[in-house]
N, C-alpha and C. Protein backbone atom coordinates (compact mmCIF):
# COMPACT_ATOMS: atom_id res chain seq x y z
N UNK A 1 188.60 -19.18 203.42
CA UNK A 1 187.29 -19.69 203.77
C UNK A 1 186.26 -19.10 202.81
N UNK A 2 185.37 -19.79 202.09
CA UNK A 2 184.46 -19.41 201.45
C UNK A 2 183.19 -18.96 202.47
N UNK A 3 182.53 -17.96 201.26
CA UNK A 3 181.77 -17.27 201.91
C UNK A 3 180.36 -18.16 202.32
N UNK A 4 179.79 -18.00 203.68
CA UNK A 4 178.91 -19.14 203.84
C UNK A 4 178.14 -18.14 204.89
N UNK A 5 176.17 -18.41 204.12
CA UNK A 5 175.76 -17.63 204.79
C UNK A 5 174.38 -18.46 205.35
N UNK A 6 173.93 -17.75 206.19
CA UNK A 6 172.75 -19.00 206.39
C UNK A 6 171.28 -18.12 207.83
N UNK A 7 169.50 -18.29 207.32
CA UNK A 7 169.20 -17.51 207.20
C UNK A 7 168.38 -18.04 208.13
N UNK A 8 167.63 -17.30 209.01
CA UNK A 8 166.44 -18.35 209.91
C UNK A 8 165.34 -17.23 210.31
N UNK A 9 164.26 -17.37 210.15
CA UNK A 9 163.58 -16.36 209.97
C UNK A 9 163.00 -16.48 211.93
N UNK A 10 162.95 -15.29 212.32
CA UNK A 10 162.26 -15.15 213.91
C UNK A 10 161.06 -15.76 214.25
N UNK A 11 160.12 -16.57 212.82
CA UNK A 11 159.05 -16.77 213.59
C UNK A 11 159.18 -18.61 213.88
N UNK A 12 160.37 -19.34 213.06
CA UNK A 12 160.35 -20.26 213.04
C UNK A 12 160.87 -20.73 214.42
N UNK A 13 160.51 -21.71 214.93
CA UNK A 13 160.55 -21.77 216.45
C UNK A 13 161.74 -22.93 216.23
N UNK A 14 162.44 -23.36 215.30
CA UNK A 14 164.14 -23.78 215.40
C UNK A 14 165.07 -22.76 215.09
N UNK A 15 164.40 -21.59 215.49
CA UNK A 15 165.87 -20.51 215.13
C UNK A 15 166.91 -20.32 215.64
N UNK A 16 166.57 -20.15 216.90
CA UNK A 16 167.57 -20.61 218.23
C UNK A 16 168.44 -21.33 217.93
N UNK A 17 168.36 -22.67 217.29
CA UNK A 17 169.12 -23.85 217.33
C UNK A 17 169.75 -23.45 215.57
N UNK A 18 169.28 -22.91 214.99
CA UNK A 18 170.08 -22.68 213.89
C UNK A 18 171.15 -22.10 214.05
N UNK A 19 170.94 -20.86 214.55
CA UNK A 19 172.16 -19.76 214.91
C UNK A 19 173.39 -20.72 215.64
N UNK A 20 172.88 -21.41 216.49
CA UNK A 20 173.73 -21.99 217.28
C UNK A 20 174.79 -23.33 215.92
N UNK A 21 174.22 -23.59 215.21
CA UNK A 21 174.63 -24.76 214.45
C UNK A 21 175.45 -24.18 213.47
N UNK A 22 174.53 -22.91 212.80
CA UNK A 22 175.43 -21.87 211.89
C UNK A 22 177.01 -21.48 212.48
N UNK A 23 177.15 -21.03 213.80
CA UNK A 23 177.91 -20.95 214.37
C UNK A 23 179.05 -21.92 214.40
N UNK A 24 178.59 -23.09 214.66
CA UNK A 24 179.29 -24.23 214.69
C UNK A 24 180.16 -24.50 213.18
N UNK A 25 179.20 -24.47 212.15
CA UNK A 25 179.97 -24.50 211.07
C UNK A 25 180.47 -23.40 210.76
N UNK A 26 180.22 -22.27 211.08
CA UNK A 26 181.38 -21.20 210.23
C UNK A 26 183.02 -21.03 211.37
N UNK A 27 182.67 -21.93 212.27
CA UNK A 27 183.70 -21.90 213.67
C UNK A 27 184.30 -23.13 213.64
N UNK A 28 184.50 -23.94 212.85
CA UNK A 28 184.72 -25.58 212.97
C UNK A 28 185.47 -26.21 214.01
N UNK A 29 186.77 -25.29 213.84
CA UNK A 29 187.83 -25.59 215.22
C UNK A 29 187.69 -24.83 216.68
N UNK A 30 186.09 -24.81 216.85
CA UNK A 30 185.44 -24.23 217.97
C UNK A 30 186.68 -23.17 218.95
N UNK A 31 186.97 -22.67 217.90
CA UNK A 31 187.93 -21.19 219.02
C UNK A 31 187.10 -20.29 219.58
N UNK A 32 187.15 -20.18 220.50
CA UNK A 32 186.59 -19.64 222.19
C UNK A 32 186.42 -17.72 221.01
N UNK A 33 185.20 -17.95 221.04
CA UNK A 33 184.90 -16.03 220.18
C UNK A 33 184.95 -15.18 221.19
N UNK A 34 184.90 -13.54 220.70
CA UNK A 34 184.67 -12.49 221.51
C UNK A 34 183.14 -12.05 220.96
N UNK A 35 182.60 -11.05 221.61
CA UNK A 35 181.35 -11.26 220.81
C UNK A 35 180.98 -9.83 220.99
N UNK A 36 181.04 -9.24 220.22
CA UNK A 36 180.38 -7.35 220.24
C UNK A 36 179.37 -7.61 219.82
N UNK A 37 178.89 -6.53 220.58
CA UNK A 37 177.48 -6.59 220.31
C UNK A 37 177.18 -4.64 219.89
N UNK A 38 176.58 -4.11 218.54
CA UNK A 38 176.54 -3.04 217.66
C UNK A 38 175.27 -2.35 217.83
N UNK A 39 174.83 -1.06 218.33
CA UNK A 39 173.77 -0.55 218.06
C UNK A 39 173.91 0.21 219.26
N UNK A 40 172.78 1.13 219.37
CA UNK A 40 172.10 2.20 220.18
C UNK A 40 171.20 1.91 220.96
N UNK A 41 171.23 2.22 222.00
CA UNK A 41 169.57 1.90 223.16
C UNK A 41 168.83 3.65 222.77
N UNK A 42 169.36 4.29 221.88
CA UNK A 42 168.64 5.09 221.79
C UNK A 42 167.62 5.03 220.73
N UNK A 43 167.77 4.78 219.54
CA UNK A 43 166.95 4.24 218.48
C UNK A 43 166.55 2.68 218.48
N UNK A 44 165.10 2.81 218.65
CA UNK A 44 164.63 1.24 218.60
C UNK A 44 165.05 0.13 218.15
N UNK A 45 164.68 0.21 216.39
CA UNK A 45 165.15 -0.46 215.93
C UNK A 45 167.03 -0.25 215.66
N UNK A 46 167.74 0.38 216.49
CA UNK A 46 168.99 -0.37 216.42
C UNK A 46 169.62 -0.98 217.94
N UNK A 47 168.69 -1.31 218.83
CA UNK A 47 169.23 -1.62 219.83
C UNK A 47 169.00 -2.88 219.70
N UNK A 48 169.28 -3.98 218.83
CA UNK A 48 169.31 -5.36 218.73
C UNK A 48 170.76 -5.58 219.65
N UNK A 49 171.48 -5.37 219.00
CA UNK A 49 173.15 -5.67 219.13
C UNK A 49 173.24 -5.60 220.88
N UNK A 50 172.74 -4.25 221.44
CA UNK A 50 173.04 -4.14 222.99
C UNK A 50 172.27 -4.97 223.35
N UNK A 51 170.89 -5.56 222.96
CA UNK A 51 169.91 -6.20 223.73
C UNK A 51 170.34 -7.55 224.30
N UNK A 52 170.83 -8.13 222.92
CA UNK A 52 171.90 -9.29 222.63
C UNK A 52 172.99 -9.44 223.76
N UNK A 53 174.04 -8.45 223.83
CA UNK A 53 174.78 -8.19 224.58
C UNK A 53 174.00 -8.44 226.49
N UNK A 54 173.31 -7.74 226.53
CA UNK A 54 172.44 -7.60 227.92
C UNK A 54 171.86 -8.76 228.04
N UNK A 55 171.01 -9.57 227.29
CA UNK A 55 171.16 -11.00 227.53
C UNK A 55 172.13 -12.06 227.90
N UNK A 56 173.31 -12.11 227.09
CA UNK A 56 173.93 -13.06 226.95
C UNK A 56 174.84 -12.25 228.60
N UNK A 57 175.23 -11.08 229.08
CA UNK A 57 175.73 -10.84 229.92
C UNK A 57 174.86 -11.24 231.41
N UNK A 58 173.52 -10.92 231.20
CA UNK A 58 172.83 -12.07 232.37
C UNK A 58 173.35 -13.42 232.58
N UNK A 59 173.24 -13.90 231.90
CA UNK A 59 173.59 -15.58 231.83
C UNK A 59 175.37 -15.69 232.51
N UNK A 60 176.42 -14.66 232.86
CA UNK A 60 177.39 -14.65 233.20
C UNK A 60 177.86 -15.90 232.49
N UNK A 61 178.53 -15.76 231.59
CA UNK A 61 179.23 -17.07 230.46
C UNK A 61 180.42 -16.37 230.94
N UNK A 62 181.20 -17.45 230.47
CA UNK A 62 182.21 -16.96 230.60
C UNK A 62 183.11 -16.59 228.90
N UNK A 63 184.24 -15.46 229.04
CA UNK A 63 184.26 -14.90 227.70
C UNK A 63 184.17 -13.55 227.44
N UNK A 64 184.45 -13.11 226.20
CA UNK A 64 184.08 -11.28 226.51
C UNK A 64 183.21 -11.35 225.49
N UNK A 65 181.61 -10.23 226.11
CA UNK A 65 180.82 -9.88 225.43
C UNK A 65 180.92 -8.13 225.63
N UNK A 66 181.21 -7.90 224.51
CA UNK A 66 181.17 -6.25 224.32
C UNK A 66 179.82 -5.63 224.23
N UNK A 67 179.42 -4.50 224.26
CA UNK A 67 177.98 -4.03 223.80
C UNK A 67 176.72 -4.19 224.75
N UNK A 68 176.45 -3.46 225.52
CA UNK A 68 175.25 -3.70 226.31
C UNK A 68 174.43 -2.74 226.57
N UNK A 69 173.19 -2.99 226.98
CA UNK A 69 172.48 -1.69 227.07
C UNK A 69 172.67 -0.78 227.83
N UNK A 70 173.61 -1.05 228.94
CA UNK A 70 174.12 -0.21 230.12
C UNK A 70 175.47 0.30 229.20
N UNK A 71 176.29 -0.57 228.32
CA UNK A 71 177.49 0.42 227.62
C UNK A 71 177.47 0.06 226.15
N UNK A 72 176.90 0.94 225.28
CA UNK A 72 176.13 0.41 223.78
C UNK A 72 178.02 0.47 223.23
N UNK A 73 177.86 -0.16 222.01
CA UNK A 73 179.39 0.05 221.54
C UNK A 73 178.25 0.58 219.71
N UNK A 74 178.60 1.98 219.84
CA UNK A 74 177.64 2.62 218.84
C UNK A 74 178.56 3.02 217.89
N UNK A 75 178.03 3.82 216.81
CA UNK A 75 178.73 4.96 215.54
C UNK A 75 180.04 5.03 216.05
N UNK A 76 180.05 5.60 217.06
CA UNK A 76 180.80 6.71 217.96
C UNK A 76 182.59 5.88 218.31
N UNK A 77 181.78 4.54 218.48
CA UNK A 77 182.42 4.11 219.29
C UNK A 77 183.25 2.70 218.32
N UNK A 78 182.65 2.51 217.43
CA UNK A 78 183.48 1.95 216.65
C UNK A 78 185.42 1.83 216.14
N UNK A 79 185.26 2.68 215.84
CA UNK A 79 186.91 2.75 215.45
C UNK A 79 187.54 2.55 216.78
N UNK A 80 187.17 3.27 217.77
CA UNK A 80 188.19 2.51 218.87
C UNK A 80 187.96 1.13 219.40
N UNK A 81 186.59 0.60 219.24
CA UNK A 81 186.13 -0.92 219.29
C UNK A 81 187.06 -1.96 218.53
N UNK A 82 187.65 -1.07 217.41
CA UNK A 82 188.11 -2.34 216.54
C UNK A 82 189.51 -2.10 216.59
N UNK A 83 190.38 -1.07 217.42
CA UNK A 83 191.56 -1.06 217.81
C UNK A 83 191.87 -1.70 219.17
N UNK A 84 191.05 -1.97 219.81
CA UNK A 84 190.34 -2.46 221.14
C UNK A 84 190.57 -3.77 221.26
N UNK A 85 189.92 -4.19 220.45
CA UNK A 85 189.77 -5.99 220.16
C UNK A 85 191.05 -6.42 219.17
N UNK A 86 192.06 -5.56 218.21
CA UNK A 86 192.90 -5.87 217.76
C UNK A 86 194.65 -5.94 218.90
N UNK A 87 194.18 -5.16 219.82
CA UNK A 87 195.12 -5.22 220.74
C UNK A 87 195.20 -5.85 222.14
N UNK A 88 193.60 -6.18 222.17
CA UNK A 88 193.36 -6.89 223.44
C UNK A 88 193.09 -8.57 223.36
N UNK A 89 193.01 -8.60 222.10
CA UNK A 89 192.36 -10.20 221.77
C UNK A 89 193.13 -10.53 220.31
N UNK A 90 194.30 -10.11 220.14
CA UNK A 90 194.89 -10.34 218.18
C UNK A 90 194.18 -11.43 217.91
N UNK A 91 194.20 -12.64 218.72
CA UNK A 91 194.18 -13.58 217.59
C UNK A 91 192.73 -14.62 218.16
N UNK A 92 192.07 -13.67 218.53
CA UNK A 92 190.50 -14.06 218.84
C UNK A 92 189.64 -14.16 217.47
N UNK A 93 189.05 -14.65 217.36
CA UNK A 93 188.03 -14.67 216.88
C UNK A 93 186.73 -13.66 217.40
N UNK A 94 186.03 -12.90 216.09
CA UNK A 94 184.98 -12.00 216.93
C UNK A 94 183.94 -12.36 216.27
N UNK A 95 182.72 -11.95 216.65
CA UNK A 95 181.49 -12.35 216.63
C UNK A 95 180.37 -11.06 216.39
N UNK A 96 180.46 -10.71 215.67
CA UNK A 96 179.86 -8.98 215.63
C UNK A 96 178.11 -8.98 215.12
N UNK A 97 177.28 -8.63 216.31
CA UNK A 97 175.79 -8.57 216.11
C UNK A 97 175.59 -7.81 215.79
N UNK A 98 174.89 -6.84 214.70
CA UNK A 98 173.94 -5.47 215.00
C UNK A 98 172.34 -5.63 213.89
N UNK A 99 171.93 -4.71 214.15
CA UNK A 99 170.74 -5.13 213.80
C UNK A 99 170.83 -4.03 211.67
N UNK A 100 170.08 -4.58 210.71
CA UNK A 100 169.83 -4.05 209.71
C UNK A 100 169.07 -3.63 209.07
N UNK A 101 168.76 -3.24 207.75
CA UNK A 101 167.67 -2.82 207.09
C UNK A 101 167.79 -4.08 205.36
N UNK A 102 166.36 -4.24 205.10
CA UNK A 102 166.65 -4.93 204.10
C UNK A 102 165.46 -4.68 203.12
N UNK A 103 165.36 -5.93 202.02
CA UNK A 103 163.85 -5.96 201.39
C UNK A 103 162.91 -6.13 202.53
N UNK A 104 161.82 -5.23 202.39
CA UNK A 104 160.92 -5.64 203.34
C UNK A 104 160.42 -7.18 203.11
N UNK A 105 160.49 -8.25 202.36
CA UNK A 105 159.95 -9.16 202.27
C UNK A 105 161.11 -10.28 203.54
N UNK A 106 162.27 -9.29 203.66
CA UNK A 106 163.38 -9.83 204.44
C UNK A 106 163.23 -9.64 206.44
N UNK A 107 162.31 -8.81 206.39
CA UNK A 107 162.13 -8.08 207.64
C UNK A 107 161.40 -9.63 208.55
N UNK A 108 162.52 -10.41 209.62
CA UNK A 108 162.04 -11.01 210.86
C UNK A 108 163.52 -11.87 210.72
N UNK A 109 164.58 -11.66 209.29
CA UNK A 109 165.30 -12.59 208.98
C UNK A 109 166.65 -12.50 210.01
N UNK A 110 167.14 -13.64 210.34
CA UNK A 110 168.52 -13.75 211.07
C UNK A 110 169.51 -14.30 210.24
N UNK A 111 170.26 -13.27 209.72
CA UNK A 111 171.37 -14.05 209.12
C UNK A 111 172.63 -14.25 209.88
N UNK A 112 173.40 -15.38 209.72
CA UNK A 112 174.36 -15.72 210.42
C UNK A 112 175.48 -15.92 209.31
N UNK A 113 176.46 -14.72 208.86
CA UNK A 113 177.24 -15.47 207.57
C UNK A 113 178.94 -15.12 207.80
N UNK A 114 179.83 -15.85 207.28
CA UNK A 114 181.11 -15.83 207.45
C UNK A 114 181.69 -14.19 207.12
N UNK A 115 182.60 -13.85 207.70
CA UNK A 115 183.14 -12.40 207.27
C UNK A 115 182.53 -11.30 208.24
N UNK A 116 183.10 -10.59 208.40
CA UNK A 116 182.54 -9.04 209.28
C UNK A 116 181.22 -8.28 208.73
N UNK A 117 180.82 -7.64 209.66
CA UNK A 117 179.90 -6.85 209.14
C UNK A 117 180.03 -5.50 208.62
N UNK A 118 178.98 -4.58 208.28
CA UNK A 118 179.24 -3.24 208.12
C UNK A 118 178.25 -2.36 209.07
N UNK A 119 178.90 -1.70 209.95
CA UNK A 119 177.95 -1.08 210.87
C UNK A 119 177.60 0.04 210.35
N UNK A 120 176.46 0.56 210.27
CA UNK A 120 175.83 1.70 210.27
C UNK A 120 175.41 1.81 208.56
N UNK A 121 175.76 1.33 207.60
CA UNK A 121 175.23 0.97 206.41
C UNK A 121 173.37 1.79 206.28
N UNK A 122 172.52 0.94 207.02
CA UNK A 122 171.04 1.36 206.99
C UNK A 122 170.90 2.97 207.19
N UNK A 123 171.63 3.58 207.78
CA UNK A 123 172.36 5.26 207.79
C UNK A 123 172.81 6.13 207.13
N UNK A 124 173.43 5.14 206.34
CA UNK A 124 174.52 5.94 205.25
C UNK A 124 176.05 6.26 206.00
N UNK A 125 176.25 5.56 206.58
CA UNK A 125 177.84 5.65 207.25
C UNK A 125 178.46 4.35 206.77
N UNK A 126 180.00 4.97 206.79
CA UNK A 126 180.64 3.94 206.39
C UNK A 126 181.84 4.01 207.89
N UNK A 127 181.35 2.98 208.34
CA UNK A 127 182.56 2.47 209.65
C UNK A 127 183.64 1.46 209.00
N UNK A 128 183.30 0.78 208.00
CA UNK A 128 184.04 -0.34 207.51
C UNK A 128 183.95 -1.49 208.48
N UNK A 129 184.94 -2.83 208.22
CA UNK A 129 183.77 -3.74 208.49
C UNK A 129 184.50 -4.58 210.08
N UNK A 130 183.94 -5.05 210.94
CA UNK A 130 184.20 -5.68 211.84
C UNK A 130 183.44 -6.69 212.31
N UNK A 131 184.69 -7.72 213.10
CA UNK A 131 184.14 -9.56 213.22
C UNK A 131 184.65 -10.35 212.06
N UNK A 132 184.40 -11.13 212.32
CA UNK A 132 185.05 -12.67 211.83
C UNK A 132 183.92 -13.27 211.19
N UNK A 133 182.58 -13.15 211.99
CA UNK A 133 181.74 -14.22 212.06
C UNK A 133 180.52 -12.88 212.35
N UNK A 134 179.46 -12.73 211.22
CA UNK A 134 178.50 -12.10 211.46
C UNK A 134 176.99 -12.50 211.54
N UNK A 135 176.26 -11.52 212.45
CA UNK A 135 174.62 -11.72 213.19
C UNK A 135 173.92 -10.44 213.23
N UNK A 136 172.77 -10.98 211.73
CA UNK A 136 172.61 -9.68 210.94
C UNK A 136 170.95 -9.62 211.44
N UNK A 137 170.38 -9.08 212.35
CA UNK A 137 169.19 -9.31 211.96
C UNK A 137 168.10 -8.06 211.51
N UNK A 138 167.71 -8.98 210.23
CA UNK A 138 167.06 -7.22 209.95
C UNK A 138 165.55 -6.93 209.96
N UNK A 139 165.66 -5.95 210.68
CA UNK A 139 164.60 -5.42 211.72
C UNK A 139 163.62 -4.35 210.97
N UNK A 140 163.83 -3.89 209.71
CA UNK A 140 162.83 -2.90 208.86
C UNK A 140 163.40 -2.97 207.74
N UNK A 141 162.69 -2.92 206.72
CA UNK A 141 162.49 -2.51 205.31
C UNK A 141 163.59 -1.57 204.85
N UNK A 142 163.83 -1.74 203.62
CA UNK A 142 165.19 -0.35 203.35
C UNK A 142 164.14 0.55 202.36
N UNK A 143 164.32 2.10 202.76
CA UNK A 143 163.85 2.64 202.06
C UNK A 143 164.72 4.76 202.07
N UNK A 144 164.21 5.43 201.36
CA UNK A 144 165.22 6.74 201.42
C UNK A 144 165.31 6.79 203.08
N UNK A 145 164.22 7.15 204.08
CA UNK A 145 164.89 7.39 205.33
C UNK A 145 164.74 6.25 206.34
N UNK A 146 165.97 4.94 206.18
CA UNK A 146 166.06 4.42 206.96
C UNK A 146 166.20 4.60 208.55
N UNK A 147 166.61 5.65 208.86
CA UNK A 147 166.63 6.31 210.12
C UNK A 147 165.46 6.55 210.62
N UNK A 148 164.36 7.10 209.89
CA UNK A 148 163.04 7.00 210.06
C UNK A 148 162.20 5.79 210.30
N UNK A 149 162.80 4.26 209.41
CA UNK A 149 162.06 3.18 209.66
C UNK A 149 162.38 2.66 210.99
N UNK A 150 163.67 2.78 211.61
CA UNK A 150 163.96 2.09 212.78
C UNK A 150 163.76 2.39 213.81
N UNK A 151 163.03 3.80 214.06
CA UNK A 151 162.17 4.50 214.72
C UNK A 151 161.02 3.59 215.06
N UNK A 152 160.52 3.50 213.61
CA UNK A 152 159.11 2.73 213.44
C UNK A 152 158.50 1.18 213.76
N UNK A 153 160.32 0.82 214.20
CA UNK A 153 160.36 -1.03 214.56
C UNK A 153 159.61 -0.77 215.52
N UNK A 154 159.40 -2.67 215.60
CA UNK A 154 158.27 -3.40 216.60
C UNK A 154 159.12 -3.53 217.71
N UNK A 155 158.50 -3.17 218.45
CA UNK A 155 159.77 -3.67 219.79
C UNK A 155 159.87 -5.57 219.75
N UNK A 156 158.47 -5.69 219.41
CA UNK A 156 158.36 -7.54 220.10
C UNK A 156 159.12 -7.97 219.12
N UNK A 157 159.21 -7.40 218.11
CA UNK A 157 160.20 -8.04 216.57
C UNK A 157 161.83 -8.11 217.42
N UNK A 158 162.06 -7.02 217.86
CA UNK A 158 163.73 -6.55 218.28
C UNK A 158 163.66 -7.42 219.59
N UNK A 159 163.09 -7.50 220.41
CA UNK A 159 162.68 -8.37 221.64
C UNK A 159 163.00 -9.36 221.22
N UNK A 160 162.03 -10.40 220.48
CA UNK A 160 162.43 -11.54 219.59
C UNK A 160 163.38 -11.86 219.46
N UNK A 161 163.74 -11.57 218.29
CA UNK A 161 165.08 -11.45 217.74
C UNK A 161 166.13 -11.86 218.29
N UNK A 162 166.07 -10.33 219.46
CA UNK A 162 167.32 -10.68 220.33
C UNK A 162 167.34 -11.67 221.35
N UNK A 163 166.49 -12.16 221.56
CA UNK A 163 166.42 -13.58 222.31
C UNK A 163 166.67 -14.53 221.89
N UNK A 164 166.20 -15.07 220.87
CA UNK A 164 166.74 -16.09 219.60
C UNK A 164 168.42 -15.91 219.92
N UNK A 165 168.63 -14.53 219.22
CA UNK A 165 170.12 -14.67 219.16
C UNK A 165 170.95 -15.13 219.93
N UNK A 166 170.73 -14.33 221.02
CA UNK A 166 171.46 -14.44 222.44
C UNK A 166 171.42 -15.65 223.11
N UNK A 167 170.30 -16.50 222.67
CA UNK A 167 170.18 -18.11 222.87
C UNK A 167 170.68 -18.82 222.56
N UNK A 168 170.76 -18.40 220.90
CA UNK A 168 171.53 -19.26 219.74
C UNK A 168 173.13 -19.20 220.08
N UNK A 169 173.69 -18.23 220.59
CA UNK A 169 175.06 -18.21 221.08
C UNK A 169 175.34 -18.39 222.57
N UNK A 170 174.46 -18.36 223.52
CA UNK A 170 174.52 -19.15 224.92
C UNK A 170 174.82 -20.50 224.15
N UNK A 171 174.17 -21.26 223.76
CA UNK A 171 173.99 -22.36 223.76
C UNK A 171 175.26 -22.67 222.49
N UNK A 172 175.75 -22.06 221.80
CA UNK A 172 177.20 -22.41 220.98
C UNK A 172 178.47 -22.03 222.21
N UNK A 173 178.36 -21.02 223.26
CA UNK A 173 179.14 -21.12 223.83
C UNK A 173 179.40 -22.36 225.16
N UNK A 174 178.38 -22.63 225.50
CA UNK A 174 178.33 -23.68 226.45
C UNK A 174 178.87 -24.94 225.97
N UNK A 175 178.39 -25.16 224.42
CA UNK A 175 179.03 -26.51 223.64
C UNK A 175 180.52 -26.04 223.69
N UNK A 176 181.25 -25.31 223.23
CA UNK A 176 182.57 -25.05 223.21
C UNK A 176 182.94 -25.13 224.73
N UNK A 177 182.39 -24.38 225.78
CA UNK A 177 183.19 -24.82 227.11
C UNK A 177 183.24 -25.97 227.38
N UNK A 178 182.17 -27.20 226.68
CA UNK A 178 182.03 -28.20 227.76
C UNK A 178 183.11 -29.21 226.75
N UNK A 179 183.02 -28.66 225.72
CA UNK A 179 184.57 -29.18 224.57
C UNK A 179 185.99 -29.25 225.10
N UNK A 180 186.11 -27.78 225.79
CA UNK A 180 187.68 -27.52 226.22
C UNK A 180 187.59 -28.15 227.90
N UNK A 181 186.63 -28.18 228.33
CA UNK A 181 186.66 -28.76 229.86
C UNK A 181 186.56 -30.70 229.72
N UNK A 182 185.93 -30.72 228.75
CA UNK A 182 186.42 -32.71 228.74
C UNK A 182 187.04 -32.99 227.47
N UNK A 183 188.10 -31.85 227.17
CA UNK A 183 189.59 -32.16 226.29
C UNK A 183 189.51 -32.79 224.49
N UNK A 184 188.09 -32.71 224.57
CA UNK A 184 187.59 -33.37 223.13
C UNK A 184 188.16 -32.69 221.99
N UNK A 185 188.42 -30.85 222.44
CA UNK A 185 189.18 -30.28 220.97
C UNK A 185 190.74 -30.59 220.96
């Protein structure tokens, strides 16, 4: 699969529906995803990923969503996350959110692009990479102490954000259930 990436910025009010479409095309044969969700409820700007998670777990979908603000799947918790999902789901498809650092001219952007992500990168950690299908949104500027900028996020930016997201994939998962329930795949 070639690499396919695709970008929707938080203030545009079709973002929602992008993510959801992005989805669609990097998923073609709509296989039922798992969906982790990456970050900390302790640092602001990295609690996108759980927020995500805590949304989309309101909505009771059906499916596994990992990552929530009640159980973050953080630093810490990675390497067993991805032995986790290799033994509990082999041949799932995953869906891996967390939030990033970029050009500041990049800061409100949602990227949605084929291939795993890299968690903790904006840090200086190397977890290596997890998911199938990545949801990048980056939430501050890159600069020497990124740890310091994500401190400094907007909440309504990360708020945002994670609503969009968590919308944009309600609404790709509901199209796939209502696929496998009237036999169309």
């Amino acid at each position: 699969m070639e690499n396919k990436s695709y970008n929707f910025s938080v203030w545009n009010e079709h973002a929602r529906d992008g993510v959801t479409e992005a989805l669609n095309e990097l998923n073609p044969k709509n296989k039922k995803p798992i969906i982790i969700c990456i970050g900390s409820d302790l640092v602001l700007g990295d609690s996108l990923g759980p927020l995500v998670g805590t949304f989309l777990r309101q909505k009771n979908l059906s499916g596994y969503i990992y990552g929530t603000l009640n159980a973050p799947i953080t630093a810490k918790e990675i390497s067993y996350a991805k032995t986790y999902l290799k033994l509990m789901h082999p041949s799932s498809l995953t869906i891996a959110v967390d939030a990033a650092v970029g050009s500041p001219d990049d800061v409100g952007l949602i990227k949605v692009q084929s291939g795993g992500l890299k968690p903790g990168l904006g840090v200086n950690k190397d977890l290596g990479l997890i998911g199938d299908i990545s949801i990048i949104g980056i939430v501050a500027g890159r600069s020497q102490k990124n740890y310091d900028l994500f401190n400094l996020t907007r909440l309504n930016l990360i708020y945002k954000m994670s609503r969009i997201i968590a919308e944009g994939i309600e609404t790709y998962l509901q199209v796939i259930d209502t696929s496998f329930k009237s036999g169309v795949i």
